[in-house]
Protein backbone atom coordinates (compact mmCIF):
# COMPACT_ATOMS: atom_id res chain seq x y z
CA UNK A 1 199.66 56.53 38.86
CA UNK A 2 200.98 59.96 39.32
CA UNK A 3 204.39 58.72 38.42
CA UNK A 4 203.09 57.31 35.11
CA UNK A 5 201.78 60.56 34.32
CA UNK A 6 205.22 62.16 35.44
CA UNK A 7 206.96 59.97 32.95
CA UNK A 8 204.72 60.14 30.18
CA UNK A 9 204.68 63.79 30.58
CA UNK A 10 208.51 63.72 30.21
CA UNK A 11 208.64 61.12 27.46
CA UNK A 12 206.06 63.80 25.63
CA UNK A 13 208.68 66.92 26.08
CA UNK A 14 206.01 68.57 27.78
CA UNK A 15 206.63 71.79 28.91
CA UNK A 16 204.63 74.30 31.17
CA UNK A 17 205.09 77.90 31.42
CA UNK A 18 207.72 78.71 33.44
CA UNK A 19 207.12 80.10 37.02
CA UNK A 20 209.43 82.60 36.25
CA UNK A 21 207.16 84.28 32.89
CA UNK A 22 204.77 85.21 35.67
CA UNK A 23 203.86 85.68 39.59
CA UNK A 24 201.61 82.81 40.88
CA UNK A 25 200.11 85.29 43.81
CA UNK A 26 198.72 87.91 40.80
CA UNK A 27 198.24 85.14 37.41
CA UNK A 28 196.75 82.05 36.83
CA UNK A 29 196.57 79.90 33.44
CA UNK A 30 193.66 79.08 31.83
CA UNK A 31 193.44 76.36 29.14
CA UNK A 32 191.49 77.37 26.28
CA UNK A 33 189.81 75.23 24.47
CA UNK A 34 188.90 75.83 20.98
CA UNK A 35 187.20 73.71 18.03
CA UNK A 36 188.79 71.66 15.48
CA UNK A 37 188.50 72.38 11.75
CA UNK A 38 186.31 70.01 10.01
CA UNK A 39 187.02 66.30 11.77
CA UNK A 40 190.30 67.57 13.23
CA UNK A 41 190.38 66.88 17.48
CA UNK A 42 189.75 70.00 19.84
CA UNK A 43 192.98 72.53 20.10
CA UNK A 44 194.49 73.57 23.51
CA UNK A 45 196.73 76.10 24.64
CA UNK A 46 197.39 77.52 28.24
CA UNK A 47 197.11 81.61 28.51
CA UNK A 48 198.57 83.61 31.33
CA UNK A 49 195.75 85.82 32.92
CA UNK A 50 195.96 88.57 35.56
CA UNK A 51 194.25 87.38 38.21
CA UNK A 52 192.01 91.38 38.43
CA UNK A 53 191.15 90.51 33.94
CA UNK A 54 189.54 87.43 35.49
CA UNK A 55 185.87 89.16 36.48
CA UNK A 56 186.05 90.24 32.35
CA UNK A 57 186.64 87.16 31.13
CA UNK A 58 183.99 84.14 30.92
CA UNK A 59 185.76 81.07 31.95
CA UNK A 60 184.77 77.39 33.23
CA UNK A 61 187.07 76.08 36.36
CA UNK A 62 188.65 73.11 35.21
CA UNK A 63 190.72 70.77 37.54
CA UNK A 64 194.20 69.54 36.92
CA UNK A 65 193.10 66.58 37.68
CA UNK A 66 189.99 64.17 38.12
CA UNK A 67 191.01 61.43 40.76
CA UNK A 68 193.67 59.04 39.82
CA UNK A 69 194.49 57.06 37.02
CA UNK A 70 194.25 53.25 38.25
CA UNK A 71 195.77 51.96 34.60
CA UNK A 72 197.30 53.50 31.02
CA UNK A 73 193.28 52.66 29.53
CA UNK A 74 192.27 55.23 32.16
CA UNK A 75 194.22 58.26 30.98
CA UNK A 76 193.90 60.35 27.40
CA UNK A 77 196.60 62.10 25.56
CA UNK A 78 195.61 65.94 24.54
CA UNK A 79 198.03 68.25 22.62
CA UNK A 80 198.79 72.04 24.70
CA UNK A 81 200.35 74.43 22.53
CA UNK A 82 201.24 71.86 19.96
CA UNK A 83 202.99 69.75 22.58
């Protein structure tokens, strides 16, 4: 199922930040999650944090991932930085 997820990524355009906008060993990204207006879905986007801002910021860890997708009915689409 990973490879279904690889190809629906890339049938989506999806892209992440590239490695080069930051350095991995002093960053991480964190997806923020805000409301939606009214009945609109939840909005996403992905910030680049220092990894020493982290102790001032109130965050949740989050996994990439939560086990493996065994069909299509098992995964859901969300929308990152309008993508």
């Amino acid at each position: 199922m990973d490879e279904l997820d690889r190809i629906l990524n890339r049938k989506s355009g999806f892209q992440y930040p590239a490695a080069d906008q930051f350095d991995a060993r002093k960053h991480v990204r964190l997806l923020r999650i805000s409301p939606g207006e009214r009945d609109q879905p939840l909005s996403y986007s992905l910030e680049i944090v220092f990894l020493k801002h982290l102790r001032h910021i109130h965050y949740n860890a989050l996994s990439y991932t939560w086990g493996h997708a065994h069909s299509i009915d098992d995964m859901r689409e969300i929308r990152v930085d309008g993508q």
